[in-house]
N, C-alpha and C. Protein backbone atom coordinates (compact mmCIF):
# COMPACT_ATOMS: atom_id res chain seq x y z
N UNK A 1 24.37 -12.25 -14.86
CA UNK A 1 24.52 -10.94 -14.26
C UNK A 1 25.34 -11.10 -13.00
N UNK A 2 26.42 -10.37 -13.11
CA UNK A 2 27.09 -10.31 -11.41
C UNK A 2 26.36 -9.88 -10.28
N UNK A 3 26.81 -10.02 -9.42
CA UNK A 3 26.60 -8.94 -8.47
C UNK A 3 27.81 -8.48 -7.68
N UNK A 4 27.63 -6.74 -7.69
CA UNK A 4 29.03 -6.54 -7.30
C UNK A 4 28.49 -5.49 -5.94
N UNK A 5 29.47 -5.91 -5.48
CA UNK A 5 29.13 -5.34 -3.88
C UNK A 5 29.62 -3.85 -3.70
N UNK A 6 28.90 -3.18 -2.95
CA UNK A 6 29.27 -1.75 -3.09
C UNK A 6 30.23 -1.97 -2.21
N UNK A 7 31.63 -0.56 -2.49
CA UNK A 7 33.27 -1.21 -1.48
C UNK A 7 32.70 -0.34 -0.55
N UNK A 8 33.17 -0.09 0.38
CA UNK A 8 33.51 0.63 1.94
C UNK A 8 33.53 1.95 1.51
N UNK A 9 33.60 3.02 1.95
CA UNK A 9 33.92 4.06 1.89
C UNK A 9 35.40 4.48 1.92
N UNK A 10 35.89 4.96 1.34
CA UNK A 10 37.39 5.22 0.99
C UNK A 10 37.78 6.30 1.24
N UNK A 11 38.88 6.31 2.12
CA UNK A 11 39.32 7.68 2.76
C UNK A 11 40.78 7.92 2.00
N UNK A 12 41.06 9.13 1.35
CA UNK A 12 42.28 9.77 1.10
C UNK A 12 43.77 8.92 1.34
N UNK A 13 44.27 8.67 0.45
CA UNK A 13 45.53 7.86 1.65
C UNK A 13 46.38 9.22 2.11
N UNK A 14 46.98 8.70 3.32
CA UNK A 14 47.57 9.75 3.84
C UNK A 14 48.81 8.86 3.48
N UNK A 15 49.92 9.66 3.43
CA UNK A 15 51.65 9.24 3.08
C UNK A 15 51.91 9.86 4.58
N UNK A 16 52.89 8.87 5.20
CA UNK A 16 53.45 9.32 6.68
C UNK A 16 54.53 10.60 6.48
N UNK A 17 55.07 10.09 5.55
CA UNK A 17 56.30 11.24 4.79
C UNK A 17 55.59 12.44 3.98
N UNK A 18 55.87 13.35 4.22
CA UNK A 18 55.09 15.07 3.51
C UNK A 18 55.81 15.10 2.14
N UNK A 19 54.89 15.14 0.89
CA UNK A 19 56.27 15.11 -0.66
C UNK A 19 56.24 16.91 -0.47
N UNK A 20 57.78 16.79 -1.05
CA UNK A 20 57.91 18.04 -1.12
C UNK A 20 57.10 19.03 -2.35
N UNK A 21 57.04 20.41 -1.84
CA UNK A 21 56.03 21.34 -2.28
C UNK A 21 56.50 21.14 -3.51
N UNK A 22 56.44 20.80 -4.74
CA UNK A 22 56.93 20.63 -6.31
C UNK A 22 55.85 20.78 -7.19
N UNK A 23 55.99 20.83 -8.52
CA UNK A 23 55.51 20.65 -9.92
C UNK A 23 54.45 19.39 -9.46
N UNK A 24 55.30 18.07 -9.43
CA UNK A 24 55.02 16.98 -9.86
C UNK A 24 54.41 16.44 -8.86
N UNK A 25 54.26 16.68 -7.48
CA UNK A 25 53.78 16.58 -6.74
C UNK A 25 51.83 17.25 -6.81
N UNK A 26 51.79 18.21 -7.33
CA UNK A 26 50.55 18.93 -7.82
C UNK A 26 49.94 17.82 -8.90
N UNK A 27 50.74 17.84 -9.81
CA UNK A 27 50.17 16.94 -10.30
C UNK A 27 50.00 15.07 -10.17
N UNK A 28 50.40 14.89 -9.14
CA UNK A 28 50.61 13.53 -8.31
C UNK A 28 48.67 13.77 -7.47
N UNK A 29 48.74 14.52 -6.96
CA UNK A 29 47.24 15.13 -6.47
C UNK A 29 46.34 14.97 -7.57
N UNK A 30 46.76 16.04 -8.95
CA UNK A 30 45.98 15.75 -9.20
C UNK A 30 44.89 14.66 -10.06
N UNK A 31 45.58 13.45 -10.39
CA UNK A 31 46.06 12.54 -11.12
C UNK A 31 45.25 11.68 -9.96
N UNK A 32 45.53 11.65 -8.73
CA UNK A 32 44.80 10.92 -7.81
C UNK A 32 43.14 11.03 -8.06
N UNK A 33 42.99 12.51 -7.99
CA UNK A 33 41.51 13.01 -7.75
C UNK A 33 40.88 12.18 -8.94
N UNK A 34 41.49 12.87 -10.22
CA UNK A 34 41.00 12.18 -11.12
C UNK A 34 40.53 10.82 -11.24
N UNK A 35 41.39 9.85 -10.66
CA UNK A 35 41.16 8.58 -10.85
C UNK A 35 39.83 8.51 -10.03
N UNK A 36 39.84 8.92 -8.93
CA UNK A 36 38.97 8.99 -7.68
C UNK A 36 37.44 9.15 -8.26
N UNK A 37 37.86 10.67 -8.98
CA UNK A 37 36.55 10.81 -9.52
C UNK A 37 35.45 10.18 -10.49
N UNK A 38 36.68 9.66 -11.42
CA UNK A 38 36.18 8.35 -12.85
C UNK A 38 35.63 7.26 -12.22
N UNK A 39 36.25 6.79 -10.74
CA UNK A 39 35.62 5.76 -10.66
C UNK A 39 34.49 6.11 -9.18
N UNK A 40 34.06 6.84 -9.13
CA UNK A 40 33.03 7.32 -8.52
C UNK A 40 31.81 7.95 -9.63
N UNK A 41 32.02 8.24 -10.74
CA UNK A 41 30.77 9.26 -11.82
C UNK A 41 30.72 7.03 -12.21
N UNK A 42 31.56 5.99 -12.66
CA UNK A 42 31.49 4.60 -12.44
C UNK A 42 30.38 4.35 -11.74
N UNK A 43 30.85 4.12 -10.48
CA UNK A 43 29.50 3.84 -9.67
C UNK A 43 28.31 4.77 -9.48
N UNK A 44 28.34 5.50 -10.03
CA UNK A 44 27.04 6.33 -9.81
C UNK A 44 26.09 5.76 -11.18
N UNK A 45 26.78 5.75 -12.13
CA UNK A 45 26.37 5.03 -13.71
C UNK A 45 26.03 3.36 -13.44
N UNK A 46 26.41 2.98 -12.36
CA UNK A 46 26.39 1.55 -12.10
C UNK A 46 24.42 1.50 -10.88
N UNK A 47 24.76 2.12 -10.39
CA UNK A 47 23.80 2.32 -9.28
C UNK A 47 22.98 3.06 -10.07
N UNK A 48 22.62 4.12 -10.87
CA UNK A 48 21.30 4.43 -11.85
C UNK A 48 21.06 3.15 -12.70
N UNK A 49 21.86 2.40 -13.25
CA UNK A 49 21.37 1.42 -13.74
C UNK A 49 20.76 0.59 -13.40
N UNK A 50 21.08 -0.04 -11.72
CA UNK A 50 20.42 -0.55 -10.95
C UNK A 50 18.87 -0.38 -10.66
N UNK A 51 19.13 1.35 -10.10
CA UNK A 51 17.73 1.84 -9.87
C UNK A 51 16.61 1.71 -10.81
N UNK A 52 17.11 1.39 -11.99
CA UNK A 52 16.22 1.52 -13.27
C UNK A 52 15.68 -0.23 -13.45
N UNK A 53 16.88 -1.11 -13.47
CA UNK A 53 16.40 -2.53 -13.70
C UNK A 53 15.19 -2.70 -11.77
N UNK A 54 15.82 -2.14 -11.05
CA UNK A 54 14.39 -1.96 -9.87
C UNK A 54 13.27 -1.66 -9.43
N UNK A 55 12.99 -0.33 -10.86
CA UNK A 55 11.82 0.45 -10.99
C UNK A 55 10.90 -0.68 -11.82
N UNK A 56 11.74 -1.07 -12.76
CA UNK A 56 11.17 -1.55 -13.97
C UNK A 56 10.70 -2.90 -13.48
N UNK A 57 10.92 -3.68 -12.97
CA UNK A 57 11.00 -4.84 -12.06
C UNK A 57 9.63 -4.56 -10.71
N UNK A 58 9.72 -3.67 -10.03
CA UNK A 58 8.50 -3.35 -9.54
C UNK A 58 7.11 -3.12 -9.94
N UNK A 59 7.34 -2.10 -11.38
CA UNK A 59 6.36 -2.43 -12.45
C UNK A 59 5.64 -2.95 -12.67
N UNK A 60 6.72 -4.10 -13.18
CA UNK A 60 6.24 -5.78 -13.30
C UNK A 60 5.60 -6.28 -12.38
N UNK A 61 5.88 -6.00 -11.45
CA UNK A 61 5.11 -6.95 -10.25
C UNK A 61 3.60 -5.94 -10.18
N UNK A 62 3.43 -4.86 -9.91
CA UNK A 62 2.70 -4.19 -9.84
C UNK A 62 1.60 -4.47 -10.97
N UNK A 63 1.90 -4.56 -11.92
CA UNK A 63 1.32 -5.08 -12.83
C UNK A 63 1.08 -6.60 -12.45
N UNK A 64 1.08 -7.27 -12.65
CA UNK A 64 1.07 -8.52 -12.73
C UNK A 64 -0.10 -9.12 -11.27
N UNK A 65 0.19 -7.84 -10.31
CA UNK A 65 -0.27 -8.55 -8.77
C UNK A 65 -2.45 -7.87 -9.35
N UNK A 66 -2.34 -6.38 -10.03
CA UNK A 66 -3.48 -6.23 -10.43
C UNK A 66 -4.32 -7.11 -11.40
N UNK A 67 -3.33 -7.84 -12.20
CA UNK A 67 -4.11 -8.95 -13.15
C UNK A 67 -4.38 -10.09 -12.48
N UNK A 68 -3.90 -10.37 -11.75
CA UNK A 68 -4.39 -11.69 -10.47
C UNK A 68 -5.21 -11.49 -9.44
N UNK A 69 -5.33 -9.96 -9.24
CA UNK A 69 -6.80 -9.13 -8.64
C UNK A 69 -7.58 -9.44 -9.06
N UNK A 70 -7.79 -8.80 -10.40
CA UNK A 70 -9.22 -8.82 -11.34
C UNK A 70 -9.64 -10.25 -11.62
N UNK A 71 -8.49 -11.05 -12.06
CA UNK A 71 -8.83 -12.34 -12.32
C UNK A 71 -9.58 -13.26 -10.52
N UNK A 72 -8.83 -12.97 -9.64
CA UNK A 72 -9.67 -13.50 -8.51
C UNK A 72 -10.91 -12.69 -8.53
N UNK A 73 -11.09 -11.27 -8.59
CA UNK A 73 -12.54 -11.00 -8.44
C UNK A 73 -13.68 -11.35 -9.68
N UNK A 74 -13.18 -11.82 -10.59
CA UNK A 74 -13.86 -12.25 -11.38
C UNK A 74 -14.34 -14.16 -10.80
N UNK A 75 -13.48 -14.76 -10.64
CA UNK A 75 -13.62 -16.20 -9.86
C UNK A 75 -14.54 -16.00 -9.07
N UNK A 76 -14.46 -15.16 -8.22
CA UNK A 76 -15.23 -14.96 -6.63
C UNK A 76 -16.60 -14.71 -6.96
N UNK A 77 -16.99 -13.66 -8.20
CA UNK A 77 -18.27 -13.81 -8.38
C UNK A 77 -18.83 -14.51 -9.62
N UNK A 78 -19.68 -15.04 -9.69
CA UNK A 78 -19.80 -16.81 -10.72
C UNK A 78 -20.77 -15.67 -11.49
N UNK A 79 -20.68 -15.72 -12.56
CA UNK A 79 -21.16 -15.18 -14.36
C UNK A 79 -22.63 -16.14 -14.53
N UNK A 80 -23.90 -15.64 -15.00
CA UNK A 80 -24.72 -16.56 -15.28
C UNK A 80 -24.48 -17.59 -15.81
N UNK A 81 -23.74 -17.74 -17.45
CA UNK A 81 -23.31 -18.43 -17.66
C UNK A 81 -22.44 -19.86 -17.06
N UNK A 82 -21.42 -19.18 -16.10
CA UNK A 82 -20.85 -20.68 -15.39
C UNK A 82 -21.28 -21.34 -14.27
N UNK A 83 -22.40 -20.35 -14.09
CA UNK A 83 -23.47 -20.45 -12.53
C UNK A 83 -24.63 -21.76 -13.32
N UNK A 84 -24.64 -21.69 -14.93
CA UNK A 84 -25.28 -23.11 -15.13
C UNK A 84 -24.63 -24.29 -15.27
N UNK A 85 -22.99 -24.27 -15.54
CA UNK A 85 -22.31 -25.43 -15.50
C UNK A 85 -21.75 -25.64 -14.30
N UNK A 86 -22.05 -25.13 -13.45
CA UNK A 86 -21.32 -25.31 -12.15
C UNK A 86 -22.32 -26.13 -11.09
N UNK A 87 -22.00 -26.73 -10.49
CA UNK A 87 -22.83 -27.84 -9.81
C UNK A 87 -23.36 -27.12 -8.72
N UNK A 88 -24.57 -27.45 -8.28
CA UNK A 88 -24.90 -26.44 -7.00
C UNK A 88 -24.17 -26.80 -5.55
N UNK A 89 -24.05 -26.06 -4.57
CA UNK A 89 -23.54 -26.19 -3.45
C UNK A 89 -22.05 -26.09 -3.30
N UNK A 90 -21.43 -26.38 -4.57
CA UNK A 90 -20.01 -25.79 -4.76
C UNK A 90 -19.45 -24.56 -4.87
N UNK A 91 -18.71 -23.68 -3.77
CA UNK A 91 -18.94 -22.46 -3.38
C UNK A 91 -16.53 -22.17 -3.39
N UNK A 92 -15.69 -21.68 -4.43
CA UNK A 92 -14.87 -21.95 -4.42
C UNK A 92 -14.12 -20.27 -3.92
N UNK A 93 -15.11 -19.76 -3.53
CA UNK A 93 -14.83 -18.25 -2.57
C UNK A 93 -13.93 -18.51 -0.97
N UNK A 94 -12.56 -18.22 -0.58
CA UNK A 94 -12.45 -18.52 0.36
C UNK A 94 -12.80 -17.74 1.31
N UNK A 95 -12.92 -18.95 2.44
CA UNK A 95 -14.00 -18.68 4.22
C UNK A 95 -12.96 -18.66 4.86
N UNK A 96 -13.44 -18.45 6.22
CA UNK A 96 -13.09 -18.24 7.26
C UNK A 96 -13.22 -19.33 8.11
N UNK A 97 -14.22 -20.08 7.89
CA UNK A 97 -14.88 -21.14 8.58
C UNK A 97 -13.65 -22.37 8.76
N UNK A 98 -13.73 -22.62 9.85
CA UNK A 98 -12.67 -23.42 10.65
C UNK A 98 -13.69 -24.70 10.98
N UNK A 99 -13.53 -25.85 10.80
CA UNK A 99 -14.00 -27.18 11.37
C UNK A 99 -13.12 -28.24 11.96
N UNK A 100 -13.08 -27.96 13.46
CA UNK A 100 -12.07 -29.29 13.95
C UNK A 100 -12.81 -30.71 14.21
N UNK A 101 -12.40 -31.45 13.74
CA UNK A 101 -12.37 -33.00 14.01
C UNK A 101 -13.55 -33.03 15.77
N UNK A 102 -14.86 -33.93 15.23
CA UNK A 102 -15.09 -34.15 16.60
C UNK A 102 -14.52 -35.43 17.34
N UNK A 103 -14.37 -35.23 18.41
CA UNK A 103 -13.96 -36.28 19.31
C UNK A 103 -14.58 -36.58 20.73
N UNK A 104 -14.84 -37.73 20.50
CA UNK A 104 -15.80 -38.07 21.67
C UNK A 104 -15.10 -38.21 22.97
N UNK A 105 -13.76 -38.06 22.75
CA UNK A 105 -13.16 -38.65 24.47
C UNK A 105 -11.38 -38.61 24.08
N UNK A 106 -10.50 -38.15 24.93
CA UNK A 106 -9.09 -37.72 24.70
C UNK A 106 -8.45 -39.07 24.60
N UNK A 107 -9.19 -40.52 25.12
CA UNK A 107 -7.85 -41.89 25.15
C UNK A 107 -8.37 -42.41 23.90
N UNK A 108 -7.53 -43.21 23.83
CA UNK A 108 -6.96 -44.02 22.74
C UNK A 108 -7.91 -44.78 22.17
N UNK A 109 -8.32 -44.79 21.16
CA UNK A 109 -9.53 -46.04 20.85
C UNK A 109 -9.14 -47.33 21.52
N UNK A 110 -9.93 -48.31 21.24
CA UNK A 110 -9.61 -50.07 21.75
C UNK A 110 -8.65 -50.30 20.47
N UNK A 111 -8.77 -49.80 19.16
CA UNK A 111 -8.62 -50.92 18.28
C UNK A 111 -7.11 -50.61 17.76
N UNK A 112 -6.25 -49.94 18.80
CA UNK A 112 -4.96 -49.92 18.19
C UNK A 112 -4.17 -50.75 18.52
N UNK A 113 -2.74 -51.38 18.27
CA UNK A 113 -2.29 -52.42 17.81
C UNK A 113 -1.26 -51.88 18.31
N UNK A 114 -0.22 -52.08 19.74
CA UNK A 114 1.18 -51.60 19.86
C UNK A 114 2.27 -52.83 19.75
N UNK A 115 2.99 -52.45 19.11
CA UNK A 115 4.25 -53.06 18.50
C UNK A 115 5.58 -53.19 18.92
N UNK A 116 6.53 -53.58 20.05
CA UNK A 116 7.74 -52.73 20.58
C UNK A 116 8.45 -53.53 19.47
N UNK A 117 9.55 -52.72 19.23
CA UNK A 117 11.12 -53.05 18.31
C UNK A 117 12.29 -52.81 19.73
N UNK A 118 12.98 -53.72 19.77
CA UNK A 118 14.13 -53.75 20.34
C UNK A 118 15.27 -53.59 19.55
N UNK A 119 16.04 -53.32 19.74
CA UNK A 119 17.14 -52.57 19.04
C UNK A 119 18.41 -53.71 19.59
């Protein structure tokens, strides 16, 4: 799949020179518009298509984020059944509970070993 970048906004060309009031000149206009317009109803057909592979794509996720709901709230609460194969005290619901490392004192133990490398 490409990706194609939407262009700039496009302004009219202006000609420095005025064509004279003619036939062919009318239709020089209108021959412009036209093109103008084909490839603008283009990008509008390009950009609904978009919007559609985006809807459809959200969907998906939308879907997909509710089946990983149900499936965690089903985990979170344990079924009689797996509440007998499941070992006691093993609790796989996540906490909040924070435990830092105790430490008896901020220096250095005795039993480390420093090494210098000279270069």
């Amino acid at each position: 799949m490409s990706i194609k970048r939407a262009p700039r906004r496009s302004f009219p060309k202006i000609s420095t020179m005025p064509r004279p009031a003619t036939e062919a000149a009318q239709y020089l206009d209108m021959y412009k518009l036209t093109v103008e317009k084909t490839r603008l109803e283009q990008e509008l057909e390009y950009i609904d298509g978009r919007r559609q592979q985006l809807c459809d794509r959200l969907a998906e996720i939308e879907q997909a984020t509710a089946g990983l709901d149900t499936k965690a709230a089903t985990l979170r609460q344990p079924t009689q059944s797996s509440a007998a194969h499941k070992p006691q005290g093993l609790n796989f619901a996540p906490s909040t509970n924070v435990y830092l490392p105790q430490r008896n004192s901020r220096q250095a133990p005795e039993d480390y070993n420093t090494l210098m490398l000279d270069y």
